[in-house]
Protein backbone atom coordinates (compact mmCIF):
# COMPACT_ATOMS: atom_id res chain seq x y z
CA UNK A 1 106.84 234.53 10.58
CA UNK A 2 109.03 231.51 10.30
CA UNK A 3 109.63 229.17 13.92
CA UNK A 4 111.26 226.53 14.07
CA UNK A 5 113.74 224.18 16.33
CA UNK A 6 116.99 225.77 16.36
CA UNK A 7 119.50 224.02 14.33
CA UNK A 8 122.41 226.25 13.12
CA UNK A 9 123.00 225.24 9.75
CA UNK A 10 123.73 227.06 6.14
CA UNK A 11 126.51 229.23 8.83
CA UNK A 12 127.93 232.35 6.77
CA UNK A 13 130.82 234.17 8.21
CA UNK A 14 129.94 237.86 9.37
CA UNK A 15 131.26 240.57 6.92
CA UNK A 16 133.61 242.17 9.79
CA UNK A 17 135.47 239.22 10.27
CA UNK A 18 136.33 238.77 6.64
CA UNK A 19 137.19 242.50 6.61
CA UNK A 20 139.32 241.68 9.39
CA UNK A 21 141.11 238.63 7.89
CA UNK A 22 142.08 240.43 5.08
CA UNK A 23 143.79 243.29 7.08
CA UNK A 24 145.64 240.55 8.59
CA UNK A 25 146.97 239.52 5.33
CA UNK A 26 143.98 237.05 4.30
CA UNK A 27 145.01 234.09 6.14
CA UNK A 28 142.36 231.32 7.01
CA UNK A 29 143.60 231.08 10.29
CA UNK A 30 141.88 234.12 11.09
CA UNK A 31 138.81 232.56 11.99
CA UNK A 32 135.71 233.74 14.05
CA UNK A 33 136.78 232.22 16.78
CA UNK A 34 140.26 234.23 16.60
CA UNK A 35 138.50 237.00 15.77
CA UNK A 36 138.02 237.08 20.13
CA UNK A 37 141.64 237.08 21.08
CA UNK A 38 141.10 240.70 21.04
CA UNK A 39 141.14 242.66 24.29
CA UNK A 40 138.34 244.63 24.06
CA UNK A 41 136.95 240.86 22.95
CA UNK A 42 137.10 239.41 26.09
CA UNK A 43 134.96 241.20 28.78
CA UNK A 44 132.22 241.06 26.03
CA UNK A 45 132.52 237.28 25.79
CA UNK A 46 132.24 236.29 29.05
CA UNK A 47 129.07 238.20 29.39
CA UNK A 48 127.93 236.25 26.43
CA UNK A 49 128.17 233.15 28.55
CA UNK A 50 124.85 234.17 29.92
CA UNK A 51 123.06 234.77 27.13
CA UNK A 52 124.49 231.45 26.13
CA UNK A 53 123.80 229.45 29.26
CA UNK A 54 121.08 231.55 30.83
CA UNK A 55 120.56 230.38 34.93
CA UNK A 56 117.29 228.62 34.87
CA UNK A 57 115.04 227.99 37.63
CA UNK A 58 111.92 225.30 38.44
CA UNK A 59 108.68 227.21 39.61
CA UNK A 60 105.25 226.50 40.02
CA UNK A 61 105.98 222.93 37.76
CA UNK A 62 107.85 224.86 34.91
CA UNK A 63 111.40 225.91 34.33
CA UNK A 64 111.98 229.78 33.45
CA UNK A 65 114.82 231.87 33.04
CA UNK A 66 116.00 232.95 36.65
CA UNK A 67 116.69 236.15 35.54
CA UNK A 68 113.41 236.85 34.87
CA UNK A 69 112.29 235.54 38.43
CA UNK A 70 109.21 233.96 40.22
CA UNK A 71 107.08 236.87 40.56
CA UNK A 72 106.71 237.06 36.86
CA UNK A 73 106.58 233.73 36.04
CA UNK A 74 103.64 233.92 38.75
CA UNK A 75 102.05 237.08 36.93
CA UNK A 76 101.85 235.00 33.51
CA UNK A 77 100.77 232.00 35.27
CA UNK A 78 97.92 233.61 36.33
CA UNK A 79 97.22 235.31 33.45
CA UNK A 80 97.03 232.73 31.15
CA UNK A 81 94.64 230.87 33.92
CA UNK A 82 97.07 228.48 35.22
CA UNK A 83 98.97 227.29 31.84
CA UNK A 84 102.18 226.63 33.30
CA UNK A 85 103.19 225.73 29.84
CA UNK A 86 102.04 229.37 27.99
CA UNK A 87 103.92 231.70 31.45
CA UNK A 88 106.94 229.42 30.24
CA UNK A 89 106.77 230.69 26.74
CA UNK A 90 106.21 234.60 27.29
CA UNK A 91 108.35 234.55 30.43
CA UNK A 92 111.36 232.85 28.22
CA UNK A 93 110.87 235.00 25.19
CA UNK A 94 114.45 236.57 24.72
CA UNK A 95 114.29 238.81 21.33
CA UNK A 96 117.66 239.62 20.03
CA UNK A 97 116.09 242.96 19.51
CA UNK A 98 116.33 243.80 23.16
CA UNK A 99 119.79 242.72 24.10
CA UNK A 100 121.05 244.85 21.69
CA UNK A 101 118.86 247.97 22.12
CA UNK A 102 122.19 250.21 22.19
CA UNK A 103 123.34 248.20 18.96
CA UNK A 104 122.80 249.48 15.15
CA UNK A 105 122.19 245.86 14.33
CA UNK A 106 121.16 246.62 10.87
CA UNK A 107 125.00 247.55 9.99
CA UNK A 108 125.98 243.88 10.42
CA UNK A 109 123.44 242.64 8.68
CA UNK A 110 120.19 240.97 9.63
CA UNK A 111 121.43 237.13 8.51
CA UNK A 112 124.04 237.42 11.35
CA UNK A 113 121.11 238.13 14.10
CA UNK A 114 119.20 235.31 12.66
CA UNK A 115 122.24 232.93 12.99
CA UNK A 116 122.94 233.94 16.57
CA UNK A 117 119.15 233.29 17.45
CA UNK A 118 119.71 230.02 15.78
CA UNK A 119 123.72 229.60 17.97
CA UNK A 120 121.70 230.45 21.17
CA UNK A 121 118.72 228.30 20.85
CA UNK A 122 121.14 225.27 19.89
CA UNK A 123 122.82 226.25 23.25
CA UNK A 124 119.77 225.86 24.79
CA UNK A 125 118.81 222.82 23.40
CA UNK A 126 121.71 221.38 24.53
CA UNK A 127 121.84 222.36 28.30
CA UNK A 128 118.25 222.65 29.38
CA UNK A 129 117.46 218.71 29.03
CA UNK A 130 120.43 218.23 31.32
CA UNK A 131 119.90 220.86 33.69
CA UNK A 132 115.67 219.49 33.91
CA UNK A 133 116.02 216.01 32.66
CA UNK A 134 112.36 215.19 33.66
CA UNK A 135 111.34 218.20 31.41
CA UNK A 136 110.68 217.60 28.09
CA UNK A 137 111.55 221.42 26.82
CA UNK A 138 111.03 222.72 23.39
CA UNK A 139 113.42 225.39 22.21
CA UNK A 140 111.92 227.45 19.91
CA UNK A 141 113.33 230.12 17.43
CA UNK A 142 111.62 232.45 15.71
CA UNK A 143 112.20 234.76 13.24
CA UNK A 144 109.66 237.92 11.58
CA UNK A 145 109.89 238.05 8.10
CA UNK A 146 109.22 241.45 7.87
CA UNK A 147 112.36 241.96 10.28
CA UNK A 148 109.49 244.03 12.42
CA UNK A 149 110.92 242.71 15.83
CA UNK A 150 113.64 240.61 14.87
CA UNK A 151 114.64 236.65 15.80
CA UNK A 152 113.36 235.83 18.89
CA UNK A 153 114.27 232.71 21.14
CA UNK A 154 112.60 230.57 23.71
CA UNK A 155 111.39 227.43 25.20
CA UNK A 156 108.51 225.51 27.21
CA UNK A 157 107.80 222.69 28.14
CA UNK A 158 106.10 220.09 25.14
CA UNK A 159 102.57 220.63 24.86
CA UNK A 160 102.19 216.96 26.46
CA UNK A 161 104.69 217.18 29.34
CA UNK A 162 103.58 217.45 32.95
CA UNK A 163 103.36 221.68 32.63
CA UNK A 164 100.23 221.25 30.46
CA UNK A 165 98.39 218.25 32.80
């Protein structure tokens, strides 16, 4: 099991959208991005935006995904004995596996779920410092080797920020 701070690099273009190019006459134009300026694209987007830019929350002295809400975060708190830090790890945990449990992910490849573990934890990288600026949160991704449960992405707070006092 590899894990690691997200950083997106080494990107490789999914298969479809090559596929797709080429149907179009092969023009580099064509890009991922207008690869969306489909119709059936753009419902699917948009509810991207939250996997993207997940609504956070502050509880208890930790920040957790709101979707997941307090009463969890409270269950984990307790369970790991008051290790604000640890709840923020499990409660975060968002395995690619899961949001697409109606998907045959393995048709399109397992490099482009790894890539879109790494897209989503640069995301979060990016926005949760500015949404808890006296936070200092680690985005994590992590990936099985063995492809057993797929990338998985999440953050806590650094092991010496005011979570683990």
């Amino acid at each position: 099991m590899s894990s690691e701070r997200p950083f997106w690099h080494g990107r490789t273009e999914p298969e479809f959208v090559g596929t797709w190019r080429e149907r179009f006459g092969g023009s580099r134009t064509l890009t991922p991005t207008a690869y969306l300026d489909q119709e059936a694209a753009y419902p699917y987007v948009l509810a991207a935006a939250w996997l993207f830019c997940p609504e956070t929350i502050e509880h208890r002295g930790g920040v957790f995904l709101a979707e997941a809400g307090t009463e969890t975060a409270d269950r984990w708190i307790a369970y790991f004995g008051g290790d604000v830090r640890r709840a923020e790890s499990m409660v975060n945990t968002t395995s690619l596996f899961d949001v697409f449990t109606n998907v045959g992910v393995d048709s399109y490849g397992e490099e482009n779920l790894r890539q879109l573990a790494y897209a989503i934890g640069e995301c979060w990288q990016g926005l949760l410092p500015r949404r808890h600026p006296r936070h200092d949160i680690v985005v994590t991704v992590t990936d099985e080797q063995d492809g057993a449960y797929g990338p998985t992405v999440t953050f806590a707070q650094a092991p010496d920020g005011p979570a683990s006092r």
